[in-house]
Protein backbone atom coordinates (compact mmCIF):
# COMPACT_ATOMS: atom_id res chain seq x y z
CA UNK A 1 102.22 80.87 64.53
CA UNK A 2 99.69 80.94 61.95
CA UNK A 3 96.72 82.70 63.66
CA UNK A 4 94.41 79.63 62.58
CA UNK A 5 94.64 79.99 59.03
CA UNK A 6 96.00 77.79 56.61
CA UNK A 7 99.24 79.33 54.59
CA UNK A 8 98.02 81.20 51.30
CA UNK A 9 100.44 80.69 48.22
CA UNK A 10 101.39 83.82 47.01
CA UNK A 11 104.60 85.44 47.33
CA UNK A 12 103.24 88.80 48.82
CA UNK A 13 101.01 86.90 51.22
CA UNK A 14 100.68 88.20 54.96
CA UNK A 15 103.10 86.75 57.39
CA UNK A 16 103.71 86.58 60.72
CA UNK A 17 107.01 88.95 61.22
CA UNK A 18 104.91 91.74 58.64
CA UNK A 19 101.34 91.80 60.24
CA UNK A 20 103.16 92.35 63.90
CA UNK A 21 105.74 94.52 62.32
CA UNK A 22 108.22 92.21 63.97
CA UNK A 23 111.39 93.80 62.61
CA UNK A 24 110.14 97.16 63.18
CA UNK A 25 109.12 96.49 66.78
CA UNK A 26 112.63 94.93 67.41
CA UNK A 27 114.49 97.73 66.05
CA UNK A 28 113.23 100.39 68.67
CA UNK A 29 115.38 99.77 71.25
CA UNK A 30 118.18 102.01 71.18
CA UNK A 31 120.80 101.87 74.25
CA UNK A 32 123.07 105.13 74.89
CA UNK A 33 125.41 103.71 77.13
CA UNK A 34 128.83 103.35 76.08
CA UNK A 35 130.01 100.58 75.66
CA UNK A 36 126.18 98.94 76.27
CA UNK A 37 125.50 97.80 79.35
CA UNK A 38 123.66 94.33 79.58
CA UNK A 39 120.70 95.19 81.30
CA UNK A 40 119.71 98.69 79.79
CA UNK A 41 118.02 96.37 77.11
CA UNK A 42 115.74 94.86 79.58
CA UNK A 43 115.17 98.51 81.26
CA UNK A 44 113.97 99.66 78.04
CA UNK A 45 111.98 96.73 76.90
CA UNK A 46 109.93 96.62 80.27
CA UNK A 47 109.04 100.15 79.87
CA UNK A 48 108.22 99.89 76.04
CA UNK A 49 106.03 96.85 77.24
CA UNK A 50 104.28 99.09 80.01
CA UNK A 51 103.73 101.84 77.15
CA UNK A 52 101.88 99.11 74.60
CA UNK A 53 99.86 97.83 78.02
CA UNK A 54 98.99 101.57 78.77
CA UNK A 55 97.47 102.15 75.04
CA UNK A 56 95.83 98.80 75.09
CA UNK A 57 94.37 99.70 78.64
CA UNK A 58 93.09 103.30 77.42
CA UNK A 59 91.36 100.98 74.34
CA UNK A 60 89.72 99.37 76.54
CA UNK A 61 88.65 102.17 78.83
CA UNK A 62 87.01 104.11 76.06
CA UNK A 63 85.25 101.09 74.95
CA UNK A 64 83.94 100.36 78.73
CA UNK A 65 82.74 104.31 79.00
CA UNK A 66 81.26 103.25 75.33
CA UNK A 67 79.16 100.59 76.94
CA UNK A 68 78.07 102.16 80.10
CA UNK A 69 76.57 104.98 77.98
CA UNK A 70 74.89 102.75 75.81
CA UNK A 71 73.55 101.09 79.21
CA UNK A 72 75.56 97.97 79.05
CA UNK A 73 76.90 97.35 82.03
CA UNK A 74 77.70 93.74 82.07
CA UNK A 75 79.34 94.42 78.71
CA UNK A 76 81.46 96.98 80.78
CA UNK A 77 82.45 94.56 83.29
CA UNK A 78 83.23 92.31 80.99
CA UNK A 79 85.96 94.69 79.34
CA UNK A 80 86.82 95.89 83.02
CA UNK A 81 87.79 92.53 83.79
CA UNK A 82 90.23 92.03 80.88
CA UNK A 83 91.82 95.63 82.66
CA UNK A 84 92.27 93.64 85.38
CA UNK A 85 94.29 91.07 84.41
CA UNK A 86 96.61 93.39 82.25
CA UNK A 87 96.83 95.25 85.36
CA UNK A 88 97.95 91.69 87.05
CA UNK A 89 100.68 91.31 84.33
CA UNK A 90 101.82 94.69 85.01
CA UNK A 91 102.29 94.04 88.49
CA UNK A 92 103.88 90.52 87.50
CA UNK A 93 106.24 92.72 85.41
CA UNK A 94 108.05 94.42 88.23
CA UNK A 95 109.48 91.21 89.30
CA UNK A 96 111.54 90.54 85.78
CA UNK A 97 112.62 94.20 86.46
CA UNK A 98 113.84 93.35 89.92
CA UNK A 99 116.05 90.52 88.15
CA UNK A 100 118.63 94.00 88.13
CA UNK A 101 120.67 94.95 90.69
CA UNK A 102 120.95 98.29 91.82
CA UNK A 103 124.96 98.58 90.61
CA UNK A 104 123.62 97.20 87.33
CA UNK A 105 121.34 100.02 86.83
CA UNK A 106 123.68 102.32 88.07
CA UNK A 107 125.92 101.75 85.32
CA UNK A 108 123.45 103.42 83.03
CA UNK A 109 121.32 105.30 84.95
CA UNK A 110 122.74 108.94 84.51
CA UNK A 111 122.16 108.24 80.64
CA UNK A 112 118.58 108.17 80.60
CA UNK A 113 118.59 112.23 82.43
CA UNK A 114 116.51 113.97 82.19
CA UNK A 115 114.01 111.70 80.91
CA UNK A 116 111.93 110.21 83.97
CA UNK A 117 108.75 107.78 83.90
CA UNK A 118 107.04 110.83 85.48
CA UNK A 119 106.74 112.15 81.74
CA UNK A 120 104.71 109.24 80.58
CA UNK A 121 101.74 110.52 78.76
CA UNK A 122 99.73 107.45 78.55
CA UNK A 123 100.16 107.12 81.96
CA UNK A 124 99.22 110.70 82.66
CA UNK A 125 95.65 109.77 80.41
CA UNK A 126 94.69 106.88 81.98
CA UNK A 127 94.98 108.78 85.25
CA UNK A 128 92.40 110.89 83.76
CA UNK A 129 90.44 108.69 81.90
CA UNK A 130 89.64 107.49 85.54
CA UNK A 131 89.21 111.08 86.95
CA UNK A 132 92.15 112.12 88.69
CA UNK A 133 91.94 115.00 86.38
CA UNK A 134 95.24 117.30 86.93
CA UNK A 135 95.92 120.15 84.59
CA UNK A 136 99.31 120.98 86.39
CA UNK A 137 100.66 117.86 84.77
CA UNK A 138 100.37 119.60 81.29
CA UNK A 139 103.55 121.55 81.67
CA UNK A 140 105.43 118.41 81.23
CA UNK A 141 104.21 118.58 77.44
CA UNK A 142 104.59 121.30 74.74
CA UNK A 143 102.02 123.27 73.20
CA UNK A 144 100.42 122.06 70.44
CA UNK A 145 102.71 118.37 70.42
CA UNK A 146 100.71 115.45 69.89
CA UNK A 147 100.93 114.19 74.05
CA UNK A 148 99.67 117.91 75.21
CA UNK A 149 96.61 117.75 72.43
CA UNK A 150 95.62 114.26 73.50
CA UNK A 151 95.85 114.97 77.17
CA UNK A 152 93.65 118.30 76.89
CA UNK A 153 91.77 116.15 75.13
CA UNK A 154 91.01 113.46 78.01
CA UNK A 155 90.47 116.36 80.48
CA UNK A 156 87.79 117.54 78.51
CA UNK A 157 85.96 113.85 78.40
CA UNK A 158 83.47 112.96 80.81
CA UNK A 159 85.50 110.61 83.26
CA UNK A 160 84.89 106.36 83.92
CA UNK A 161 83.57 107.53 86.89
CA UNK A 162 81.12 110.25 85.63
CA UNK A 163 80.06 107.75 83.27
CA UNK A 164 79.08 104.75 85.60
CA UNK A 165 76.92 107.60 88.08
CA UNK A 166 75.57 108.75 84.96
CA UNK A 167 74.69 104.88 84.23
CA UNK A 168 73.19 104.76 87.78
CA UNK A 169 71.15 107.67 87.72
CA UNK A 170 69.46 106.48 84.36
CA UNK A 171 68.46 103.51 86.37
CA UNK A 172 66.93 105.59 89.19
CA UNK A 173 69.19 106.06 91.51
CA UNK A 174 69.82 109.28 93.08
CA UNK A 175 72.98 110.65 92.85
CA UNK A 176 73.97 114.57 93.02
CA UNK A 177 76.89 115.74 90.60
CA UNK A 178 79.78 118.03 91.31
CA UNK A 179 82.17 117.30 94.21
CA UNK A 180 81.29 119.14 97.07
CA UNK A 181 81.62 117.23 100.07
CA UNK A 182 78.21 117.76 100.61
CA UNK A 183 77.57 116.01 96.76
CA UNK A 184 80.46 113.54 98.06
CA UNK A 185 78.39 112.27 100.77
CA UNK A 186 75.57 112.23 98.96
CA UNK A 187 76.44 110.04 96.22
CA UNK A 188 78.42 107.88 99.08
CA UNK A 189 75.39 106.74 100.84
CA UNK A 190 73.28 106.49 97.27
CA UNK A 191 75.92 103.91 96.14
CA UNK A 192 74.26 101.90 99.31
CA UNK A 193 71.48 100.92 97.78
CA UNK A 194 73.09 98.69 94.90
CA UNK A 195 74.77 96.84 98.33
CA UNK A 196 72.08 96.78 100.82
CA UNK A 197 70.02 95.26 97.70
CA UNK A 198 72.06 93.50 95.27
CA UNK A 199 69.75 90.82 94.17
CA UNK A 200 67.78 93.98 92.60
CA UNK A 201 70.67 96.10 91.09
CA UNK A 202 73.11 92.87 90.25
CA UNK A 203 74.64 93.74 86.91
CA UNK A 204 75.38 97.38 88.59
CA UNK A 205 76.83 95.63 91.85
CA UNK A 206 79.22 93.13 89.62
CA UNK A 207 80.35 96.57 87.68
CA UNK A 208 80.70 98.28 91.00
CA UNK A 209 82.91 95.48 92.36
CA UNK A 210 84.93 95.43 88.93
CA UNK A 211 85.26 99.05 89.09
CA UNK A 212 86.62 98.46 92.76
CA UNK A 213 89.00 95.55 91.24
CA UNK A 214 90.80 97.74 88.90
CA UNK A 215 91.04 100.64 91.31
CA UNK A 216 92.69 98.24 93.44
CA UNK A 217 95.15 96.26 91.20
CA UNK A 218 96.06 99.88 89.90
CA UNK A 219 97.41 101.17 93.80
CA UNK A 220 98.74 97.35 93.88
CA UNK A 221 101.16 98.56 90.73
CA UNK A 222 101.33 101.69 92.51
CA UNK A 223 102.66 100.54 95.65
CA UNK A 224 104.82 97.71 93.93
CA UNK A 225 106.59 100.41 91.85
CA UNK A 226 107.43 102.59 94.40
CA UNK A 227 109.03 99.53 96.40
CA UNK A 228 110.92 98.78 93.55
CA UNK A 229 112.18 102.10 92.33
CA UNK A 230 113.19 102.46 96.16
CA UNK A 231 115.18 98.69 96.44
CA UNK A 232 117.07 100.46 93.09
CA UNK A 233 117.56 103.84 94.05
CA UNK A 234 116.84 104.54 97.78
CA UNK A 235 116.53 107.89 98.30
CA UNK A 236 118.15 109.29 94.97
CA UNK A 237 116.06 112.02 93.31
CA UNK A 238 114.59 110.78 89.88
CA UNK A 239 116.00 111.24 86.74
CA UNK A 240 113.32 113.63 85.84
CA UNK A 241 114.37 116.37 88.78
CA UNK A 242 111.57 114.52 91.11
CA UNK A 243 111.63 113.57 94.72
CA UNK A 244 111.78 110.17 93.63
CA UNK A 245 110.57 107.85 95.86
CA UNK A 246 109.58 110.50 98.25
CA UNK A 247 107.11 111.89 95.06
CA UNK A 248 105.99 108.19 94.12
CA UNK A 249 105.30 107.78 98.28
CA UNK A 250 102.44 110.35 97.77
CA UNK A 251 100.64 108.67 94.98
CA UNK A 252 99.82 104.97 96.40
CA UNK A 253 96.95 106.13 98.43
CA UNK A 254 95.38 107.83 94.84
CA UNK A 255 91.57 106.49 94.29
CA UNK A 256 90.01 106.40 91.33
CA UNK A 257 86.38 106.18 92.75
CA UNK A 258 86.94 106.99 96.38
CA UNK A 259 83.08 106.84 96.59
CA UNK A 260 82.86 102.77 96.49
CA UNK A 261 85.67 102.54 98.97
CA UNK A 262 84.22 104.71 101.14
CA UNK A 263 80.52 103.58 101.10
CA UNK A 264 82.56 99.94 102.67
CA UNK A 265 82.50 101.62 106.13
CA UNK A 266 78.67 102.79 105.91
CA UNK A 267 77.94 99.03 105.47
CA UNK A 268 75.59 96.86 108.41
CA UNK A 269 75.32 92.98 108.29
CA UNK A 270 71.69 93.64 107.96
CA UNK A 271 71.84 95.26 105.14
């Protein structure tokens, strides 16, 4: 692959294997069973994968709360769509790790305790890069170590979500802050006007539905995951000292902007 450039002469010219770091990128995968068992490579692979996905996905989240507060919101849906279909691939992803049989994991499962997925903390800040803020999930991380300082960091950051109503109330929209269920409501039934009139408001109604789109592909992974972790484990408790499948149960119904979902049921055919 030559990126569309023709080769350089030079003996210290960039190549492929040193501008991806190839050999440095294939040397992280370290198995600790003993002897190796075939398929730990592919468990740790996938979930190195997931972890370059989930930076490239928080890349592209501060960039889309970058254009919304610049007032761009085609430019945001733009960049939301691109989370989409990374979201798709993660998805797609569970499949290859379905290839594994539960005995097959079994055979190096205890090896990877007390380490759990549940400790991921990218996965922890995209959760609140989205606003499902949750400072109880800090314990998992030590004071002052670079995951803790980065996710105090996100909980500090004005959310996707309080970006895109602060987008809307800049266009002249009225929408209350805080999250009362009085301000809940409020902003609920606001959110109507972009879809009883979208001819008027239709670069905010193609963000709302992309904001909608990624909410939903990201219970889609959700519900996916927990499916698969059960087909591997059943009812096991997870590696980490969690319920398991019991803990990952709870989480499918999460919403990132409950709001837009729930505005759906205030909807008439006339508008």
């Amino acid at each position: 692959m030559s990126f569309g450039l023709p080769p350089v002469p030079g003996e210290d010219r960039l190549t492929y294997g040193s501008y991806l770091k190839v050999g440095h990128l294939t040397g992280l995968q370290t198995m600790l069973s003993e002897p190796p068992r075939h398929d730990e490579l592919l468990f740790i692979i996938i979930h190195q994968v997931y972890e370059l996905w989930f930076k490239q996905l928080l890349h592209e989240l501060d960039e889309i709360r970058a254009r919304l507060d610049q007032d761009q919101p085609l430019g945001a849906q733009r960049l939301l769509v691109r989370c989409i279909e990374i979201e798709r691939v993660l998805v797609e992803q569970l499949t290859v790790l379905e290839t594994m049989t539960p005995n097959d994991f079994l055979t190096f499962r205890d090896h990877l305790m007390p380490a759990s997925g549940f400790q991921s903390a990218q996965f922890r800040a995209l959760e609140f890069a989205c606003g499902l803020k949750d400072e109880r999930h800090l314990i998992h991380y030590k004071e002052g170590s670079v995951e803790r300082d980065m996710l105090e960091a996100r909980l500090s950051q004005p959310s996707l979500g309080d970006a895109f109503y602060a987008l809307l109330r800049r266009r002249g929209l009225e929408l209350p802050e805080g999250d009362s269920p009085e301000a809940v409501d409020a902003r609920t039934r606001a959110l109507l006007v972009i879809y009883q009139e979208p001819d008027s408001y239709y670069d905010l109604y193609l963000l709302a539905e992309a904001l909608v789109s990624f909410d939903e592909m990201f219970m889609l992974w959700r519900q996916h995951h927990v499916t698969m972790v059960e087909r591997m484990i059943g009812a096991k408790p997870g590696t980490g000292g969690s319920e398991g499948v019991a803990y990952l149960r709870s989480t499918t119904g999460r919403k990132f902007f409950p709001e837009l979902w729930d505005m759906r049921s205030l909807l008439s055919p006339h508008g």
